[in-house]
C-alpha atoms as a PDB file:
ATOM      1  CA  UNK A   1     108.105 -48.095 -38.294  1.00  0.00           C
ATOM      2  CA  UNK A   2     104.232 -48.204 -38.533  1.00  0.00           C
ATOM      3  CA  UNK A   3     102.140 -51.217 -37.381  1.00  0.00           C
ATOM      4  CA  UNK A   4     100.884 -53.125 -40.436  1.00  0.00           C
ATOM      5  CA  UNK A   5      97.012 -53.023 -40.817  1.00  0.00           C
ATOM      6  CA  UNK A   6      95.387 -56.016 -39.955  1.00  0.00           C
ATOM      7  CA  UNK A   7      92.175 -55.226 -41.723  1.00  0.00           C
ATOM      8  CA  UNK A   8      91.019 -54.474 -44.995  1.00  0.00           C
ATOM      9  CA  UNK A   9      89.726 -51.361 -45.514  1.00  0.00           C
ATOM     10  CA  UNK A  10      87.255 -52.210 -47.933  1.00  0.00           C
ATOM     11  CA  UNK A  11      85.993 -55.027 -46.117  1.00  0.00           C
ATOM     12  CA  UNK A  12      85.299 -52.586 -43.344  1.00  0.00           C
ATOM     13  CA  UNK A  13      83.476 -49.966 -44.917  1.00  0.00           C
ATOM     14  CA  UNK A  14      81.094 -53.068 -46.541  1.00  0.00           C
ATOM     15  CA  UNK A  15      80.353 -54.926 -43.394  1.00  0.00           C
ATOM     16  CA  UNK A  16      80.076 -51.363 -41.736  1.00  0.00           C
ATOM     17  CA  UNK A  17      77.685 -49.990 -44.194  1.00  0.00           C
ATOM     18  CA  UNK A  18      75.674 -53.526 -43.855  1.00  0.00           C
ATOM     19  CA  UNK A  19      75.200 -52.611 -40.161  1.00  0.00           C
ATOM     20  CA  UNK A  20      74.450 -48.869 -40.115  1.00  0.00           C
ATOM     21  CA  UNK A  21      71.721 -49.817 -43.240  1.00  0.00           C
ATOM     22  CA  UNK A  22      69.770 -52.076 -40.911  1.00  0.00           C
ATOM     23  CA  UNK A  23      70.335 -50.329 -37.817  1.00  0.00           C
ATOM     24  CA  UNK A  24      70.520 -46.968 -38.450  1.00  0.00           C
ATOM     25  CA  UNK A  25      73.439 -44.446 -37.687  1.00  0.00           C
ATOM     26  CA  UNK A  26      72.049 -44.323 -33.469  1.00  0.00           C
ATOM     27  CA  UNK A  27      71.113 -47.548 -33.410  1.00  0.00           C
ATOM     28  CA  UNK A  28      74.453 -49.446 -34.558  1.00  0.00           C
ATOM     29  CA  UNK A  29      76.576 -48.842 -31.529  1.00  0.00           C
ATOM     30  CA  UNK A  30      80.400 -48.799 -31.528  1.00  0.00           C
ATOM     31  CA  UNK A  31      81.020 -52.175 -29.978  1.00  0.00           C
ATOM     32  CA  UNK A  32      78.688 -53.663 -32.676  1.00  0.00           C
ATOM     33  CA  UNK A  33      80.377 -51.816 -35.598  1.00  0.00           C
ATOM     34  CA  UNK A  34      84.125 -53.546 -33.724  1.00  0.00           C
ATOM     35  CA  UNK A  35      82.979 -56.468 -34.036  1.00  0.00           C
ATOM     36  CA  UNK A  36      81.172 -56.514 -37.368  1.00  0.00           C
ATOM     37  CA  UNK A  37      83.867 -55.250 -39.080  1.00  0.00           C
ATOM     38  CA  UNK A  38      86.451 -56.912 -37.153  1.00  0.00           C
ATOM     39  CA  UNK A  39      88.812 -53.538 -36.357  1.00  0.00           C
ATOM     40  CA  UNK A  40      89.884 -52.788 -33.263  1.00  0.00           C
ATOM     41  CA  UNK A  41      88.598 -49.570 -31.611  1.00  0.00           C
ATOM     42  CA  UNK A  42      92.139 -47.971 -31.636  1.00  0.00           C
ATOM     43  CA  UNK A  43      92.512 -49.216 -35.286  1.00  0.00           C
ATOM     44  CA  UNK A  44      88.697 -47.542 -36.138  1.00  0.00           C
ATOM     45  CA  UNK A  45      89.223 -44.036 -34.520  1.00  0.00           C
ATOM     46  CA  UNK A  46      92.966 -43.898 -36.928  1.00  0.00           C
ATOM     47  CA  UNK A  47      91.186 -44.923 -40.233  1.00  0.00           C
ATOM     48  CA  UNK A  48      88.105 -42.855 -39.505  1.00  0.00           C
ATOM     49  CA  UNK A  49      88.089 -40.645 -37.238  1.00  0.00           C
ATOM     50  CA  UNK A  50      85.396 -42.746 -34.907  1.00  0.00           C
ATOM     51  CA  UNK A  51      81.605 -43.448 -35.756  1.00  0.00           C
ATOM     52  CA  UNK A  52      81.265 -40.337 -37.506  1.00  0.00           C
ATOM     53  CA  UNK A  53      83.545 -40.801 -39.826  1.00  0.00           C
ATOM     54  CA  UNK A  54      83.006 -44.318 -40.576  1.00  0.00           C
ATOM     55  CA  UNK A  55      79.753 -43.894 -41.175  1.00  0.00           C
ATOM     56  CA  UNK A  56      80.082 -41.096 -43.811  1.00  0.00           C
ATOM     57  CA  UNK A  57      82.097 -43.122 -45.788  1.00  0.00           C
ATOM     58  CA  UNK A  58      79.953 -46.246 -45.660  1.00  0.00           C
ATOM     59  CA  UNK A  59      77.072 -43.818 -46.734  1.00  0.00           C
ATOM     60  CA  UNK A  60      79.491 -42.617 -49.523  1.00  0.00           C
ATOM     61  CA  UNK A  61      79.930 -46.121 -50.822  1.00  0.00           C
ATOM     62  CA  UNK A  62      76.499 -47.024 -50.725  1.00  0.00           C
ATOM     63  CA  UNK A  63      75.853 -43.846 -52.232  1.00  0.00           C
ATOM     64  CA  UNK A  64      78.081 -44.230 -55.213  1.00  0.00           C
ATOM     65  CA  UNK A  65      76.281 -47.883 -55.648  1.00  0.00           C
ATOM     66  CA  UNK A  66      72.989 -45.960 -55.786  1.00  0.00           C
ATOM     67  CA  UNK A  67      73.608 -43.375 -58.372  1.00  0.00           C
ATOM     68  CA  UNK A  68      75.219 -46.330 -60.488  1.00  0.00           C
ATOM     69  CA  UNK A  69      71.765 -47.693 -60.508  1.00  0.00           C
ATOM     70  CA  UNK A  70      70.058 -44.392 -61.462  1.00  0.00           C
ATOM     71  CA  UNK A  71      72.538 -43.882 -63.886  1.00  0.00           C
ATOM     72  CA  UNK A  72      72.035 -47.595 -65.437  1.00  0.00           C
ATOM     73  CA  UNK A  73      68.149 -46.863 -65.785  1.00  0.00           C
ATOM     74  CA  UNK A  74      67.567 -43.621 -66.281  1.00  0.00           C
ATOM     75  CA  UNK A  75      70.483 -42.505 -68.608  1.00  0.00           C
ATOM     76  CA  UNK A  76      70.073 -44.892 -71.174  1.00  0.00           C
ATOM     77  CA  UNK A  77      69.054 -43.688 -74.479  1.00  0.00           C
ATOM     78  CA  UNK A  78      66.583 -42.758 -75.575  1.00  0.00           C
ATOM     79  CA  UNK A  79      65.238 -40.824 -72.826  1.00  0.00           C
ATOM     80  CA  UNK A  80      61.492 -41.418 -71.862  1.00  0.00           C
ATOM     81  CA  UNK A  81      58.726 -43.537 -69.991  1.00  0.00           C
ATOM     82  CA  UNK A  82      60.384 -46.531 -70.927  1.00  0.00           C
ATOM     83  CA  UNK A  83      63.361 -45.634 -68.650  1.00  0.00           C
ATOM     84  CA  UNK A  84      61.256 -44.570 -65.600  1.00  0.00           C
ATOM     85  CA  UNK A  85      59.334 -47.787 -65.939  1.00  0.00           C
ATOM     86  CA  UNK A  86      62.239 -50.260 -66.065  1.00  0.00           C
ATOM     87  CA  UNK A  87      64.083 -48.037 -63.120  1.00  0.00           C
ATOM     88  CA  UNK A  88      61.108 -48.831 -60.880  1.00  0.00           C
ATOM     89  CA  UNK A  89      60.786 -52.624 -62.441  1.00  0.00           C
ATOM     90  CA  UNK A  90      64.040 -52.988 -61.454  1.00  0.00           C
ATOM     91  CA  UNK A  91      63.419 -52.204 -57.810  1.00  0.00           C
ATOM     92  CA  UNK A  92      62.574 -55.223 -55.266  1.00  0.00           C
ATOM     93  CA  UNK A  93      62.912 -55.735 -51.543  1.00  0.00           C
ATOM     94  CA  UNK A  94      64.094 -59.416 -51.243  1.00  0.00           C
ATOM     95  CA  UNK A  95      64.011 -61.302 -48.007  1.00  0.00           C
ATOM     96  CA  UNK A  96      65.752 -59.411 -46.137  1.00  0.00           C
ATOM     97  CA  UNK A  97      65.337 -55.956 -46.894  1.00  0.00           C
ATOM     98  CA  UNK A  98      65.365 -53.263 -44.265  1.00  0.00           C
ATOM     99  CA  UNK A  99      64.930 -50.108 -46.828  1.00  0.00           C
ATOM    100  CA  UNK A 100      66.884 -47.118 -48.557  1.00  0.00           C
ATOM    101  CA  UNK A 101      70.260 -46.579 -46.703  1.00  0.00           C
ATOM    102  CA  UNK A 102      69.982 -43.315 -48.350  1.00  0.00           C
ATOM    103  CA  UNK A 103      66.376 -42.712 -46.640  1.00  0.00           C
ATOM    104  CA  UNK A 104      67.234 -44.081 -43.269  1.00  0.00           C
ATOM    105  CA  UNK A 105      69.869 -41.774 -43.381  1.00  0.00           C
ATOM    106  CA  UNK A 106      67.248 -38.736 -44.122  1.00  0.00           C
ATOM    107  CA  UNK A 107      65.492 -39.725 -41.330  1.00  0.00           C
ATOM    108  CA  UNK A 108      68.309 -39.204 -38.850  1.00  0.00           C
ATOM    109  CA  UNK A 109      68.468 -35.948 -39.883  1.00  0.00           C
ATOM    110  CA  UNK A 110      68.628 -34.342 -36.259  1.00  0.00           C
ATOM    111  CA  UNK A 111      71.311 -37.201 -35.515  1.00  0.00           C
ATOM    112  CA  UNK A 112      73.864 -37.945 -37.922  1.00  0.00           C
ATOM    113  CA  UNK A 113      76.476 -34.824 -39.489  1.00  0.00           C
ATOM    114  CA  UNK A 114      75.112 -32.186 -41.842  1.00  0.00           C
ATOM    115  CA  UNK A 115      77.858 -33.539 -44.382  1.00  0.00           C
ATOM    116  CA  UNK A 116      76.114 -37.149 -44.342  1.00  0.00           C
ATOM    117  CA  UNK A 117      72.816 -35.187 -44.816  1.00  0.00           C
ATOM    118  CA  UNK A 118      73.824 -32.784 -47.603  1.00  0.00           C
ATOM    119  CA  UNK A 119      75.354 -35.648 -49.327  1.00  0.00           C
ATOM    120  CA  UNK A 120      71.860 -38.182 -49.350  1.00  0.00           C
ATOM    121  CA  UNK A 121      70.296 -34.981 -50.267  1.00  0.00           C
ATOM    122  CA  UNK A 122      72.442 -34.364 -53.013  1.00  0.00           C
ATOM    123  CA  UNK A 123      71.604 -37.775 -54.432  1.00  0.00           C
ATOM    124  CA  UNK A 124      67.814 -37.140 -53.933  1.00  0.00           C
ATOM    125  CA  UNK A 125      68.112 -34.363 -55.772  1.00  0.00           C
ATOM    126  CA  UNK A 126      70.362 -35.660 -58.970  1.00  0.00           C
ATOM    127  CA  UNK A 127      67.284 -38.833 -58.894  1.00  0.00           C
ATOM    128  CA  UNK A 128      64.798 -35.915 -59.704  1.00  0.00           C
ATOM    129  CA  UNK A 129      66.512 -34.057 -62.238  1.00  0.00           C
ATOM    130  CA  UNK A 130      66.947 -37.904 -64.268  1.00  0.00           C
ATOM    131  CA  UNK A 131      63.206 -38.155 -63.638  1.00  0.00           C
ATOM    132  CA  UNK A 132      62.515 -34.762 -64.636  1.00  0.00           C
ATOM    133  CA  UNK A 133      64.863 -35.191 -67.623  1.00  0.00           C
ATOM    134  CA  UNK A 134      62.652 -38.901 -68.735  1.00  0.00           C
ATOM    135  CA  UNK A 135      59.660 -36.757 -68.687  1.00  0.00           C
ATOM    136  CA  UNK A 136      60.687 -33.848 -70.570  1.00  0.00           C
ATOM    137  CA  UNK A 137      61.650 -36.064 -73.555  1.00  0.00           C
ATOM    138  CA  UNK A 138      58.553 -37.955 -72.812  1.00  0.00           C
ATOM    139  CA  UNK A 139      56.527 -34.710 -73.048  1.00  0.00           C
ATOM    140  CA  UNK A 140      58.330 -33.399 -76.063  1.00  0.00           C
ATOM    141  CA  UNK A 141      58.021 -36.802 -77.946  1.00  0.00           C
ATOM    142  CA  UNK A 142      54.194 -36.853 -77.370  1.00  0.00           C
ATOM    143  CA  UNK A 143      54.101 -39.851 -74.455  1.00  0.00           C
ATOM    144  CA  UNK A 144      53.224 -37.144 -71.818  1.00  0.00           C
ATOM    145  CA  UNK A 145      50.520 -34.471 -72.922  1.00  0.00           C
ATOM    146  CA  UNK A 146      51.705 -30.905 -72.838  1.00  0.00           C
ATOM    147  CA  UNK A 147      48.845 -30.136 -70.425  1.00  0.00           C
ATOM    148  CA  UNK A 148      51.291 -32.011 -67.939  1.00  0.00           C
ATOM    149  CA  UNK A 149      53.111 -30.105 -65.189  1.00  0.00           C
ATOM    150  CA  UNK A 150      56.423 -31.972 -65.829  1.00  0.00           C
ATOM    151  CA  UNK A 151      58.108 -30.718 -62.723  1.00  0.00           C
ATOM    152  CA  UNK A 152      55.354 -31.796 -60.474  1.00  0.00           C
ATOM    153  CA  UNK A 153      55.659 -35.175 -61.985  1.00  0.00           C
ATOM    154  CA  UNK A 154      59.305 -35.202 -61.318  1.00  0.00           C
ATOM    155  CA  UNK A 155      58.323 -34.011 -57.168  1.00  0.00           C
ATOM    156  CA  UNK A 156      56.045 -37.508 -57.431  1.00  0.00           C
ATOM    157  CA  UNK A 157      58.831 -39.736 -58.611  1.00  0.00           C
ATOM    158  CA  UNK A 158      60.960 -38.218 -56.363  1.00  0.00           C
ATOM    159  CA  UNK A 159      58.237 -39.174 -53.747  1.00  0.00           C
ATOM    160  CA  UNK A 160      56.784 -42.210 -55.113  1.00  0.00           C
ATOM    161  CA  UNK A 161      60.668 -43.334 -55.137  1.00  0.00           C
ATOM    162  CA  UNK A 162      61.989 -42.602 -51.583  1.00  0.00           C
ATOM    163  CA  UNK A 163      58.231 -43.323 -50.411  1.00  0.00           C
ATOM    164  CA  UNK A 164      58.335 -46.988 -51.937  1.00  0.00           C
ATOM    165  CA  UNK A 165      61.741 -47.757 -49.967  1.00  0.00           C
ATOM    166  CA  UNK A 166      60.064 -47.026 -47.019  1.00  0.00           C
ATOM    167  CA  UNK A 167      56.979 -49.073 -47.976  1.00  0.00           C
ATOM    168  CA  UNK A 168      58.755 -52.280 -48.580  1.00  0.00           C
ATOM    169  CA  UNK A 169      59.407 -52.456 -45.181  1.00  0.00           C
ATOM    170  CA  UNK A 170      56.081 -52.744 -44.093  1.00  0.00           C
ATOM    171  CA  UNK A 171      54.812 -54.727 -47.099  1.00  0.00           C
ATOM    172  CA  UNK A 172      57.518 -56.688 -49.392  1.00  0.00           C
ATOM    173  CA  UNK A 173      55.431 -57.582 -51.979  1.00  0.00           C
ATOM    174  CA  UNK A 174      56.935 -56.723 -55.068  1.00  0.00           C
ATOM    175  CA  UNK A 175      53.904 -57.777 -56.587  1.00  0.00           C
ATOM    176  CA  UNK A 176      51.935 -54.740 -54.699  1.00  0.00           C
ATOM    177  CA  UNK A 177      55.038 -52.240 -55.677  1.00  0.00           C
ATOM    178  CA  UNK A 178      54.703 -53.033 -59.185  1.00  0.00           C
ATOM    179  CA  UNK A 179      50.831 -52.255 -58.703  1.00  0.00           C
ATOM    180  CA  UNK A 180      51.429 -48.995 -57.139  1.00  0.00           C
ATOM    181  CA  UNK A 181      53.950 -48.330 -59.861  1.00  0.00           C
ATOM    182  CA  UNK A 182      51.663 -49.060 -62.388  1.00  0.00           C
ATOM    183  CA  UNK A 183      48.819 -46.730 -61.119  1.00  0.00           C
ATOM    184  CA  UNK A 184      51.653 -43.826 -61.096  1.00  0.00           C
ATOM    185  CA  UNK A 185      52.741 -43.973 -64.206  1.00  0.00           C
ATOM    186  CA  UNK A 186      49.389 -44.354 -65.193  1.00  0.00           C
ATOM    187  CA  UNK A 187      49.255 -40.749 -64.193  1.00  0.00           C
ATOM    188  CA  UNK A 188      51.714 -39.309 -66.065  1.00  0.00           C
ATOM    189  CA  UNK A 189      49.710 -40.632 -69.624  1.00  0.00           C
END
């Protein structure tokens, strides 16, 4: 008979994703991650597989949390400006904020697996195509001229979004975000 768990799995993956968000998939070491999420090494390379594995699925659950919030903004109906402005409203660093899990991630490119990579990619990607989508109805509804390159646009809230993770960082003001914000969407008029 099997050893009963003494952990929660769920509890695990949250307090392991915490770590690997602020410190990166090289930086949080395995005898952080044990004692973060409180499961013993043994217990860790069972249910996961090791760091590797552990890791992707933390990055799966926060990336799950961050199409949610795509989804919340940018698919509500109707489709236009009004969407992309209240997605990037909606955005703010708090006090303790340490970026984009999903563009740390990016950046680790040469360091974490090509399946963690393909999948923040993948998420970068579906981001656009709701942008792209907003602007399209935007453009057809007379909010965007039809002089506008739509799929450029799209590129610079793609950019504008992973670039304003990175940003907060450096300078938390939500105050300045919603300034920089401002000025982009002023472009898009």
């Amino acid at each position: 008979m099997g050893r009963h768990k003494s952990y929660n799995r769920d509890d695990v993956l949250e307090k392991a994703m915490t770590l690997f968000w602020a410190k990166g998939f090289e930086g949080a070491h395995l005898s952080e991650l044990v004692e973060v999420t409180g499961i013993k090494r043994f217990s860790l390379y069972a249910e996961f597989g090791g760091k590797d594995g552990l890791f992707q699925e933390a990055l799966e659950l926060y990336l799950q949390r961050a199409l949610a919030v795509y989804d919340a903004t940018l698919k509500m109906e109707p489709y236009g400006l009004d969407n992309l402005r209240n997605y990037f409203k909606e955005m703010s660093y708090g006090d303790d904020y340490h970026g984009c899990f999903l563009i740390n991630t990016l950046t680790e490119q040469n360091i974490i697996t090509s399946t963690a990579f393909e999948a923040a990619r993948q998420v970068i990607q579906r981001a656009r195509a709701l942008f792209l989508m907003n602007l399209q109805v935007a453009q057809e509804d007379g909010e965007i001229g039809p002089d506008k390159d739509i799929e450029a646009l799209a590129n610079l809230l793609s950019t504008l979004d992973s670039g304003l993770s990175i940003y907060g960082i450096v300078s938390p003001s939500d105050e300045e975000k919603d300034a920089i914000v401002a000025q982009a969407l002023y472009l898009l008029s």
